[in-house]
N, C-alpha and C. Protein backbone atom coordinates (compact mmCIF):
# COMPACT_ATOMS: atom_id res chain seq x y z
N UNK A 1 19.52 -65.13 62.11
CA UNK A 1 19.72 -63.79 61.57
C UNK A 1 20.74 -63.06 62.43
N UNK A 2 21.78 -62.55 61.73
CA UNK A 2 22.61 -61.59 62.31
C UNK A 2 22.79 -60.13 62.40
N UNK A 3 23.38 -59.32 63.37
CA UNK A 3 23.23 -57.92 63.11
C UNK A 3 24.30 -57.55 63.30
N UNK A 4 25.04 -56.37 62.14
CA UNK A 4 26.46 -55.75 62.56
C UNK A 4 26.55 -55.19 64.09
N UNK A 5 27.43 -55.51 64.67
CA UNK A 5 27.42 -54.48 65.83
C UNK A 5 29.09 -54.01 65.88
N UNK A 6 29.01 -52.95 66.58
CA UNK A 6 30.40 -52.27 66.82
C UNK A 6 31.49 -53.52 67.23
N UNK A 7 33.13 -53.76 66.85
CA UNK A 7 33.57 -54.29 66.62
C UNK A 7 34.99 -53.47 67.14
N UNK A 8 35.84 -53.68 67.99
CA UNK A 8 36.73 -52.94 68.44
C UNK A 8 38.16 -54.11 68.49
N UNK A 9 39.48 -53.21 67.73
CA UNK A 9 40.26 -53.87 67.93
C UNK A 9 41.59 -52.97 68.43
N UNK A 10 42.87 -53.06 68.68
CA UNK A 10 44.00 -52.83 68.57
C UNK A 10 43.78 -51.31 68.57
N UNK A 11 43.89 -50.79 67.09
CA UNK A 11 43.48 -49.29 66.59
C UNK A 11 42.54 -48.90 65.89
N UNK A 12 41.52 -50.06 65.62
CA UNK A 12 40.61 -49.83 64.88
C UNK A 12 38.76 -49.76 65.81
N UNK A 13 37.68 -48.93 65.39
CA UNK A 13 36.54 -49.64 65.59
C UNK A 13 35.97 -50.17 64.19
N UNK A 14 35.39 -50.79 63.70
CA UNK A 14 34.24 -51.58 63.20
C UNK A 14 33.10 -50.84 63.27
N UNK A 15 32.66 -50.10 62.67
CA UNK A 15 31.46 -49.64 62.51
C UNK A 15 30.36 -49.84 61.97
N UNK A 16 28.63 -50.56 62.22
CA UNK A 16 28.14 -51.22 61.55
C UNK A 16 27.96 -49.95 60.48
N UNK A 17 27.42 -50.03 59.34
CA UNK A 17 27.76 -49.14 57.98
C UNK A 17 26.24 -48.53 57.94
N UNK A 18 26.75 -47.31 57.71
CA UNK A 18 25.16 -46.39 57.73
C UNK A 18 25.60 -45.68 56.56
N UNK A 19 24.06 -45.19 55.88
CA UNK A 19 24.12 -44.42 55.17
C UNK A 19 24.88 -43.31 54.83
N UNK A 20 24.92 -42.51 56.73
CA UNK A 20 25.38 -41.23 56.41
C UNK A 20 27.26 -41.46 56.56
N UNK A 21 27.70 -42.94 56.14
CA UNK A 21 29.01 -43.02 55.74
C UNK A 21 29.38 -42.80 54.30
N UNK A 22 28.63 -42.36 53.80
CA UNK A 22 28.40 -42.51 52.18
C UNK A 22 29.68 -41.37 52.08
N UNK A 23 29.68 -40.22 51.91
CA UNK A 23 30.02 -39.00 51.60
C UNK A 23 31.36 -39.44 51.97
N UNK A 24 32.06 -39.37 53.43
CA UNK A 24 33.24 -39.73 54.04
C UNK A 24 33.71 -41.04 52.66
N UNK A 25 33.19 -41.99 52.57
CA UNK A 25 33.74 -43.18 52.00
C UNK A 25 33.80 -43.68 50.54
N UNK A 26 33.49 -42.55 49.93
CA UNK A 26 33.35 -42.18 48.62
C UNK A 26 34.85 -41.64 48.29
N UNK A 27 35.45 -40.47 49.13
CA UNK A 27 36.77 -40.43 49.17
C UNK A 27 37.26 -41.23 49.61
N UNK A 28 37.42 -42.13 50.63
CA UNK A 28 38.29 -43.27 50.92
C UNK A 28 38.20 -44.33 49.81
N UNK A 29 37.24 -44.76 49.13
CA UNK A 29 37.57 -45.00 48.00
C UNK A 29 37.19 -45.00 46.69
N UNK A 30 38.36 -43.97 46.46
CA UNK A 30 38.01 -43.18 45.39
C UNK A 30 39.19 -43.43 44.22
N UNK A 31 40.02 -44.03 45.07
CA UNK A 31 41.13 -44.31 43.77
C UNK A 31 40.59 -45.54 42.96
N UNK A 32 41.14 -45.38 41.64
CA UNK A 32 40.51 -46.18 40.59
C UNK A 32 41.56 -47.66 40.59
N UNK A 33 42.40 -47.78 41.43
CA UNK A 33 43.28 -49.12 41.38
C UNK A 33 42.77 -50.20 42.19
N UNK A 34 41.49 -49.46 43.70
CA UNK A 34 41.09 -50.39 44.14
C UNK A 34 40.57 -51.17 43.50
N UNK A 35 40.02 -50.92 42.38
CA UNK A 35 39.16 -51.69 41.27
C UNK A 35 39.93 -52.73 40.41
N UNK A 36 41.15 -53.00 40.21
CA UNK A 36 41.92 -53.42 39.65
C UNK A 36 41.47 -55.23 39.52
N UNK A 37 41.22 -55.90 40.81
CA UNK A 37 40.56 -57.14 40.94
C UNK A 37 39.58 -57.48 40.53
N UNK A 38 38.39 -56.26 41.44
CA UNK A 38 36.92 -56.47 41.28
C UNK A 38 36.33 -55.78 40.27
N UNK A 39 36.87 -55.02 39.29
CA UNK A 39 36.03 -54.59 38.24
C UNK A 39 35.75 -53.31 38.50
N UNK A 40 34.98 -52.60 38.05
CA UNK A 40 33.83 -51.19 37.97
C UNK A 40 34.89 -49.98 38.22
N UNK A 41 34.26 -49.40 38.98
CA UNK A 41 34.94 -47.78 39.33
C UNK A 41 34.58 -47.52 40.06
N UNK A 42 34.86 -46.71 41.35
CA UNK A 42 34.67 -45.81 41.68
C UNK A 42 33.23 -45.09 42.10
N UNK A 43 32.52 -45.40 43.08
CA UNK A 43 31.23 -44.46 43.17
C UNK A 43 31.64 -43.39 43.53
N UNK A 44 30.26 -41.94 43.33
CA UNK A 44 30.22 -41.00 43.47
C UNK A 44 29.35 -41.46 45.18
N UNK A 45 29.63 -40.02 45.93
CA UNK A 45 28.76 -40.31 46.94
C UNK A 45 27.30 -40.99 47.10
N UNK A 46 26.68 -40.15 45.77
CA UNK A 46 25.22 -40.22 45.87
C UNK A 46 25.43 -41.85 45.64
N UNK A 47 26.06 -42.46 44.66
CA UNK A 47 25.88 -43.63 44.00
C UNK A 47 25.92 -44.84 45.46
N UNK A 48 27.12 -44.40 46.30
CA UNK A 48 27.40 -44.84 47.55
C UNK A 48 26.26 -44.98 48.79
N UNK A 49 25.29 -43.90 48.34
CA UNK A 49 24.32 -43.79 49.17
C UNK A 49 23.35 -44.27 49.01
N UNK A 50 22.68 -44.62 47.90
CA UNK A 50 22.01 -45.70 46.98
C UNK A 50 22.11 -47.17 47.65
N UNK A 51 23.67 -46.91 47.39
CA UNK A 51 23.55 -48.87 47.64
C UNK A 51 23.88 -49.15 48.93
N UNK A 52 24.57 -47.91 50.22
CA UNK A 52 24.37 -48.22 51.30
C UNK A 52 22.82 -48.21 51.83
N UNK A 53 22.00 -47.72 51.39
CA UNK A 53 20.57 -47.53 51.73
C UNK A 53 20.27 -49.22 51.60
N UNK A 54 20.59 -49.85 49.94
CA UNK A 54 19.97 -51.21 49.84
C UNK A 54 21.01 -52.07 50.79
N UNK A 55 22.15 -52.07 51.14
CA UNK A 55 22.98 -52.75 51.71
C UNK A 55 22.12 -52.89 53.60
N UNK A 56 22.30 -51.60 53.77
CA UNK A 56 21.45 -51.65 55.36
C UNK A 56 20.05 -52.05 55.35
N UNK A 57 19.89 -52.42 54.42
CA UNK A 57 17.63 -53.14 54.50
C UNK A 57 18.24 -54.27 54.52
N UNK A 58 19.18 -54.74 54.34
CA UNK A 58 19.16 -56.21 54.59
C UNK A 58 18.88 -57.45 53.18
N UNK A 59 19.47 -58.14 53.40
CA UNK A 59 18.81 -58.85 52.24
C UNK A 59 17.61 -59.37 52.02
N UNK A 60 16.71 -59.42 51.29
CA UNK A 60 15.62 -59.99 50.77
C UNK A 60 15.23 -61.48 51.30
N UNK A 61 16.69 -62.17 51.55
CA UNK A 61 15.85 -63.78 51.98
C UNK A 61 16.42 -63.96 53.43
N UNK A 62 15.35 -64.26 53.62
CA UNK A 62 16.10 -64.42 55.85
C UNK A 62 16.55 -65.16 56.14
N UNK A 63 17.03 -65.92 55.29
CA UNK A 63 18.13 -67.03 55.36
C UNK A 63 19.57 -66.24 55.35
N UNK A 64 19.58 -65.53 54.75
CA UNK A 64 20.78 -64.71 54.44
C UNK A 64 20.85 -63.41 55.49
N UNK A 65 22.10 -63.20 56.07
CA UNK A 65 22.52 -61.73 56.51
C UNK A 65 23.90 -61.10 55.81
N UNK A 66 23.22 -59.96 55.86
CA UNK A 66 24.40 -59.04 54.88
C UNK A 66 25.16 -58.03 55.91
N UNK A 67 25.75 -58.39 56.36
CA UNK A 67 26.87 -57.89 57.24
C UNK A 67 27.98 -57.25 57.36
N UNK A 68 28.05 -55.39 57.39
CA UNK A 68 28.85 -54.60 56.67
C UNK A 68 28.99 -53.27 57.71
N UNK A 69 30.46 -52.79 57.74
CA UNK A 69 31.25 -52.37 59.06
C UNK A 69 32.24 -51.34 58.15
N UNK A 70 32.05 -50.27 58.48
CA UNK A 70 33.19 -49.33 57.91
C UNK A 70 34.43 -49.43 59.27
N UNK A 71 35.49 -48.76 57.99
CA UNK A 71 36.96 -49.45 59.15
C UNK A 71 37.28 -47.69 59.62
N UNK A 72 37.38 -47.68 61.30
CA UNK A 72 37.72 -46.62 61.24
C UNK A 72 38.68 -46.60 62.43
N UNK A 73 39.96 -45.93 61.96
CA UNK A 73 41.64 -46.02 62.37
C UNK A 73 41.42 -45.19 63.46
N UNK A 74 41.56 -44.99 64.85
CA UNK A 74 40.90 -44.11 65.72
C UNK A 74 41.48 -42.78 65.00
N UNK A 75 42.52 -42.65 65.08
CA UNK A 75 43.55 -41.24 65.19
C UNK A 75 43.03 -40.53 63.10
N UNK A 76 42.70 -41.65 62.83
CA UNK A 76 42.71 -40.88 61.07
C UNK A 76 40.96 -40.74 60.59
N UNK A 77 40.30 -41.71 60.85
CA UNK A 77 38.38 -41.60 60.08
C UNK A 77 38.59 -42.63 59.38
N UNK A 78 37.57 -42.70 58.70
CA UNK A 78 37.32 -43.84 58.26
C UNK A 78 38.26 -44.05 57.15
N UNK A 79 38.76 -45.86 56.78
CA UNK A 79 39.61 -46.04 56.14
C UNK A 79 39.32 -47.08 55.32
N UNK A 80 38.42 -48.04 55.28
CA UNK A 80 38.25 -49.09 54.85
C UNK A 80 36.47 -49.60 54.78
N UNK A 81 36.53 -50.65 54.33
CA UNK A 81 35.08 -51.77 54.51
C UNK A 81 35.80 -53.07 55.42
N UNK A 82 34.87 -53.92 55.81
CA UNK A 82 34.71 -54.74 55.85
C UNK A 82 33.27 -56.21 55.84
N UNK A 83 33.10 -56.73 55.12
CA UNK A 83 31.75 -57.58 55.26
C UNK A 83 31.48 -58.96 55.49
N UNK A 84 30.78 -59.45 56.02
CA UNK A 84 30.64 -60.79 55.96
C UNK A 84 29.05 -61.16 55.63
N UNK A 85 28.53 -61.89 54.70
CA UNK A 85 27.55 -62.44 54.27
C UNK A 85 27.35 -64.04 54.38
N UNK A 86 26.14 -63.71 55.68
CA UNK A 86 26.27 -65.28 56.41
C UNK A 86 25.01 -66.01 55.66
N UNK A 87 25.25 -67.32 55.23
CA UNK A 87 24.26 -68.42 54.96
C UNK A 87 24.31 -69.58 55.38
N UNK A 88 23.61 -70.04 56.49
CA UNK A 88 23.89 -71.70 56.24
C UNK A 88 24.94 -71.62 56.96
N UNK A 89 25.68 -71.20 57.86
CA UNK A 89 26.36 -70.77 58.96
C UNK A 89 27.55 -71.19 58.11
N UNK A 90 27.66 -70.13 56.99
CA UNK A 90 29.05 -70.34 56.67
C UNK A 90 28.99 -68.88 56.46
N UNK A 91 30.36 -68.11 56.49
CA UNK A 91 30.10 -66.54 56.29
C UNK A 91 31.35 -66.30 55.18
N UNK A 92 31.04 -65.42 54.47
CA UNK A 92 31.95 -65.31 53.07
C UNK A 92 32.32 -63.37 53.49
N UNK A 93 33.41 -63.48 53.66
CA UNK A 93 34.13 -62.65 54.60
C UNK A 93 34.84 -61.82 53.12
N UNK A 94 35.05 -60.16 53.23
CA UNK A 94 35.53 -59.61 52.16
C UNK A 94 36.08 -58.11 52.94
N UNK A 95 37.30 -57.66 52.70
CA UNK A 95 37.92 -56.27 52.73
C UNK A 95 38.29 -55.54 51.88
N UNK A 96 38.26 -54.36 52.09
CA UNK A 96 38.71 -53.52 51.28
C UNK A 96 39.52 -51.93 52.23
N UNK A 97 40.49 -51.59 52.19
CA UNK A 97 41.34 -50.52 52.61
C UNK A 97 41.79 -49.56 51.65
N UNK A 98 41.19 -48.42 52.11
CA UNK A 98 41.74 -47.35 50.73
C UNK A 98 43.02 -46.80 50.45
N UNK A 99 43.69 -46.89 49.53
CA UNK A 99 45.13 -46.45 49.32
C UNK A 99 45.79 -46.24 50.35
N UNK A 100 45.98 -45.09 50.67
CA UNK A 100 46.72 -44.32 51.27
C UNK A 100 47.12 -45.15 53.10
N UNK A 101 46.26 -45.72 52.93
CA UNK A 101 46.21 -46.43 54.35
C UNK A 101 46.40 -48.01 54.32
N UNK A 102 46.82 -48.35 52.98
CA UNK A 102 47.12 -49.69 52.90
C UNK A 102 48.71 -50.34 53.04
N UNK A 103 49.47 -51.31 53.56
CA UNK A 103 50.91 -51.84 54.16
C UNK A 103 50.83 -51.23 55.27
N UNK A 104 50.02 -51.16 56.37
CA UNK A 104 49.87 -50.83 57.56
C UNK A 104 49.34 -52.08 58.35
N UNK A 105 48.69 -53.37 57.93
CA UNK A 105 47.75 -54.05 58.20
C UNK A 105 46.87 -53.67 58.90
N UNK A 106 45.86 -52.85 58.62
CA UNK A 106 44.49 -52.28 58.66
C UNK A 106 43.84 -53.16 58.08
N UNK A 107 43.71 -54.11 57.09
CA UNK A 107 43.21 -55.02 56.36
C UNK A 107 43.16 -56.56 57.24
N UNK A 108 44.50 -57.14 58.32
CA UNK A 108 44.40 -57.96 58.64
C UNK A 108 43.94 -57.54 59.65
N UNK A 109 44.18 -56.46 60.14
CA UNK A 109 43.71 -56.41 61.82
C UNK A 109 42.23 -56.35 61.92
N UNK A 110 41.12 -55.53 60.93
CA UNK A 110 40.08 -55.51 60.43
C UNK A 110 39.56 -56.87 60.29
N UNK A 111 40.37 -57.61 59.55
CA UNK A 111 39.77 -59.08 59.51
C UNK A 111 39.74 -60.00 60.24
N UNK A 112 41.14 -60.18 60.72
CA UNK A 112 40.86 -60.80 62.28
C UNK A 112 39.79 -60.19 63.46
N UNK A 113 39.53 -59.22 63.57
CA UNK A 113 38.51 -58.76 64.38
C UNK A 113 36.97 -59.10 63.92
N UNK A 114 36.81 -58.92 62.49
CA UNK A 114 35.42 -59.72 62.06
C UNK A 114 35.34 -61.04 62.41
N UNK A 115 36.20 -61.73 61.95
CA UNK A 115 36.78 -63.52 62.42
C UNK A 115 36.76 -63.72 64.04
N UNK A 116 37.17 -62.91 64.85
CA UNK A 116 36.78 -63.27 66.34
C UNK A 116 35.58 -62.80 66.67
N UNK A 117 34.74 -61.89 66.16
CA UNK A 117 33.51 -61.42 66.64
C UNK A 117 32.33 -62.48 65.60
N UNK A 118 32.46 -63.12 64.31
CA UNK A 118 32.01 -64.70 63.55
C UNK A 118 32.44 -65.69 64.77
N UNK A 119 33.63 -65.67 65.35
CA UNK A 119 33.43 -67.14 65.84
C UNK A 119 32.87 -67.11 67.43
N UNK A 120 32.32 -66.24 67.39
CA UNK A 120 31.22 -66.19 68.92
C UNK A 120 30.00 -66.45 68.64
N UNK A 121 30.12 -66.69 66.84
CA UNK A 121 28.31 -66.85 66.48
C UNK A 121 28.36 -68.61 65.61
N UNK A 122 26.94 -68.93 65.66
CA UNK A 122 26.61 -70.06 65.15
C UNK A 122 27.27 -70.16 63.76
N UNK A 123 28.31 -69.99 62.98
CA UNK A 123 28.87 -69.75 62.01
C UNK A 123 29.94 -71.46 62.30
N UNK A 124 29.59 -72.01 60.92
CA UNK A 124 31.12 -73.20 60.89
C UNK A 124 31.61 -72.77 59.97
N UNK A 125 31.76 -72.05 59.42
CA UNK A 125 32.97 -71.56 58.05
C UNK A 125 33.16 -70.66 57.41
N UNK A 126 33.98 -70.25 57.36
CA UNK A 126 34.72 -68.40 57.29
C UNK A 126 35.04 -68.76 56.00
N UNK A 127 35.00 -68.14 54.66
CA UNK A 127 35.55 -68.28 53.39
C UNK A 127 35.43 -66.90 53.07
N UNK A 128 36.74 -66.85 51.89
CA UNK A 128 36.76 -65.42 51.23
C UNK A 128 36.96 -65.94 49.72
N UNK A 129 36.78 -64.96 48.95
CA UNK A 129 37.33 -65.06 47.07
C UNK A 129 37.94 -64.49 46.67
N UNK A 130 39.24 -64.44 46.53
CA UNK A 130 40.25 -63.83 46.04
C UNK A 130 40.91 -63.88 44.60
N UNK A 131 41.20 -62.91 44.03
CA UNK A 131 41.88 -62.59 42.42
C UNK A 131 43.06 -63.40 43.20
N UNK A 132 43.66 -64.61 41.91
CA UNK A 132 44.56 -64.78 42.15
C UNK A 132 45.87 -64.02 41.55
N UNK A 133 45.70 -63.09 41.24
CA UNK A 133 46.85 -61.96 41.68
C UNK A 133 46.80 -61.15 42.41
N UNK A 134 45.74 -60.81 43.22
CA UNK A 134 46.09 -59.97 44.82
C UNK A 134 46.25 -60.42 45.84
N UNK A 135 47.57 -60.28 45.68
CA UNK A 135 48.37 -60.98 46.91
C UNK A 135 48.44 -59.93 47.91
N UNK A 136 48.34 -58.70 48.18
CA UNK A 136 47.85 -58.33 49.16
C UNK A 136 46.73 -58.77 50.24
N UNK A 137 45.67 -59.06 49.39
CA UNK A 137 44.79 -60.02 50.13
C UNK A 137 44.51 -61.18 50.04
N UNK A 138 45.49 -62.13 49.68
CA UNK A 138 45.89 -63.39 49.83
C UNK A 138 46.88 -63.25 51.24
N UNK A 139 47.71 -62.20 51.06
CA UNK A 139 48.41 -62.38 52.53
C UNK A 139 47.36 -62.08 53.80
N UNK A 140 46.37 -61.42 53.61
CA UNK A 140 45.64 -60.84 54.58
C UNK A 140 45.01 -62.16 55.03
N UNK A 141 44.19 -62.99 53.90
CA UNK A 141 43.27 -64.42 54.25
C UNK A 141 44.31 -65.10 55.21
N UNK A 142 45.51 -65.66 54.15
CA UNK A 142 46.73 -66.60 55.53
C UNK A 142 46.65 -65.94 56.86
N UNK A 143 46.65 -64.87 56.56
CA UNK A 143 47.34 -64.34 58.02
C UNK A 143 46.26 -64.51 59.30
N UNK A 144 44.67 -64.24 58.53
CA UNK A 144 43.75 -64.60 59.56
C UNK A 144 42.82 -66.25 59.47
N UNK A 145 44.26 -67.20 58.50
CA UNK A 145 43.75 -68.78 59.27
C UNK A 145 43.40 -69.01 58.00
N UNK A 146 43.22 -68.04 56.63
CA UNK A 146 42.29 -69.02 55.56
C UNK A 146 43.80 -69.36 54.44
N UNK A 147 43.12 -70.76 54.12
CA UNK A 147 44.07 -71.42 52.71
C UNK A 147 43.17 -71.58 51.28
N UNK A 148 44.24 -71.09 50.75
CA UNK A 148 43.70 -71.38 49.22
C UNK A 148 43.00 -72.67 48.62
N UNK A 149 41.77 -73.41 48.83
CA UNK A 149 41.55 -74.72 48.00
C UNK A 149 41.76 -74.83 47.05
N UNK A 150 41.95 -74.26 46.02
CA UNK A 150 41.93 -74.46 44.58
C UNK A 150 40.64 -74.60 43.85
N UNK A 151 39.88 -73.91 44.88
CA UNK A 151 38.58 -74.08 43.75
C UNK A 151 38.27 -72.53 43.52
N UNK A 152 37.60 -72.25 42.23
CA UNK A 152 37.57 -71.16 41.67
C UNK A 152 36.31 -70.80 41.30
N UNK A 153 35.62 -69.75 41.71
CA UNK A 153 34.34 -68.97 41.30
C UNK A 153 34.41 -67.82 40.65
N UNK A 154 33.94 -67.41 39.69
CA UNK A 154 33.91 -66.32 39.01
C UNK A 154 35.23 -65.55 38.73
N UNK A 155 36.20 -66.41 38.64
CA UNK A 155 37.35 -65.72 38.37
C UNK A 155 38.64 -65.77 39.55
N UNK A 156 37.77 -66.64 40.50
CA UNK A 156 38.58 -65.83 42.11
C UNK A 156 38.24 -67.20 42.48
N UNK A 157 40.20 -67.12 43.08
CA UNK A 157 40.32 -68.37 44.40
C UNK A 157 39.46 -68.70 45.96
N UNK A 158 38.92 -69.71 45.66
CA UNK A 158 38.18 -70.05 47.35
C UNK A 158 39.15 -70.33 48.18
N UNK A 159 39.15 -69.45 48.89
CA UNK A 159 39.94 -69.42 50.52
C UNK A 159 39.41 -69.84 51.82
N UNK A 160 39.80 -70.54 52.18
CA UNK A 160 38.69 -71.06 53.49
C UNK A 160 39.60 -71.17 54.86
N UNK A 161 39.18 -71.79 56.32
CA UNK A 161 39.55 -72.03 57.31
C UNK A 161 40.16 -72.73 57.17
N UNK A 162 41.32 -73.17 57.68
CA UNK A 162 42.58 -73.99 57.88
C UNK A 162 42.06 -74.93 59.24
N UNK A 163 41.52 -75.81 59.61
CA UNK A 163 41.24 -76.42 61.12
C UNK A 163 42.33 -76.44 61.66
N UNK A 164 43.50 -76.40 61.02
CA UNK A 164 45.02 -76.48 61.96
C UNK A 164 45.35 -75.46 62.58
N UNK A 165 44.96 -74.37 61.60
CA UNK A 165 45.22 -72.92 61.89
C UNK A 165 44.34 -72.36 63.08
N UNK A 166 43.52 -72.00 62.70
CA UNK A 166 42.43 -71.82 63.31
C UNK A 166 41.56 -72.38 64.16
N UNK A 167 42.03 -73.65 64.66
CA UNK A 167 41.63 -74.39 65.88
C UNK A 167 42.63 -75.44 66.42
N UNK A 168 43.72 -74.63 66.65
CA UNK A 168 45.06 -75.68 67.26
C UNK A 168 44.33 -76.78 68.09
N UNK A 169 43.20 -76.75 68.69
CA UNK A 169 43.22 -78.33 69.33
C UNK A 169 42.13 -79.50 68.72
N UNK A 170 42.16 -79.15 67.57
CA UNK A 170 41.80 -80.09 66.12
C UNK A 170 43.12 -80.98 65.91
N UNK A 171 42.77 -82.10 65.43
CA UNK A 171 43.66 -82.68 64.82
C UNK A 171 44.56 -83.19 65.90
């Protein structure tokens, strides 16, 4: 079983995700394009506060940890998500950066910092699922070690660890 803990990089901290981020992160994302990949809209705070409440209980099977970090830019507040949901010591790694703060790489630097604070833990495999048309976060996966397999879930490319990449003294 794993627990978010504070997560510090470059310009960012990692914040494990509390409730009372709801309100703040409801405006961060609030534009309706983040949705463009993943579907839905837009929560309202309250709606945000709802599912950060079920998000921080944790998941239901203790096999599973649900692992979730608001992104916050020192100099600006909070700007982003980040999560990883570990099973079976593989962790399925996901970002999100709100508009206004996105072509900054806040997204890779965020992710590489989840990815070095995963590989201090019993974890063998980092994977993400990506729309294969957001190439914004297709560049973000390359950039922190993951390649496209070609296999496809629910609509979205499996991205995984590169052993070349990500462990130069492989191979």
């Amino acid at each position: 079983m794993f627990t978010a803990q504070l997560i510090e990089t470059t310009r960012l901290d990692l914040l494990p995700l509390s409730v009372s981020h709801a309100e703040e992160m409801a405006s961060v994302l609030s534009d309706p394009a983040l949705h463009t990949y993943i579907g839905g809209a837009p929560d309202s705070a309250a709606a945000l506060r709802a599912r950060y409440q079920r998000m921080t209980a944790g998941s239901p099977d203790p096999a599973v940890s649900w692992l979730n970090w608001v992104i916050r830019l020192r100099d600006s507040g909070l700007v982003g998500t980040v999560q990883a949901t570990v099973s079976r010591a593989v962790a399925e790694i996901a970002w999100v950066v709100g508009t206004p703060w996105q072509g900054r790489g806040i997204a890779t630097e965020a992710a590489r910092g989840l990815v070095a604070w995963l590989d201090q833990r019993p974890v063998d495999e980092i994977i993400a699922h990506i729309h294969p048309e957001n190439r914004a976060s297709a560049a973000v996966a390359a950039a922190i070690g993951l390649s496209a397999t070609g296999e496809w879930q629910d609509g979205e490319i499996r991205w995984a660890a590169n052993p070349l990449i990500v462990s130069p003294a492989s191979g």
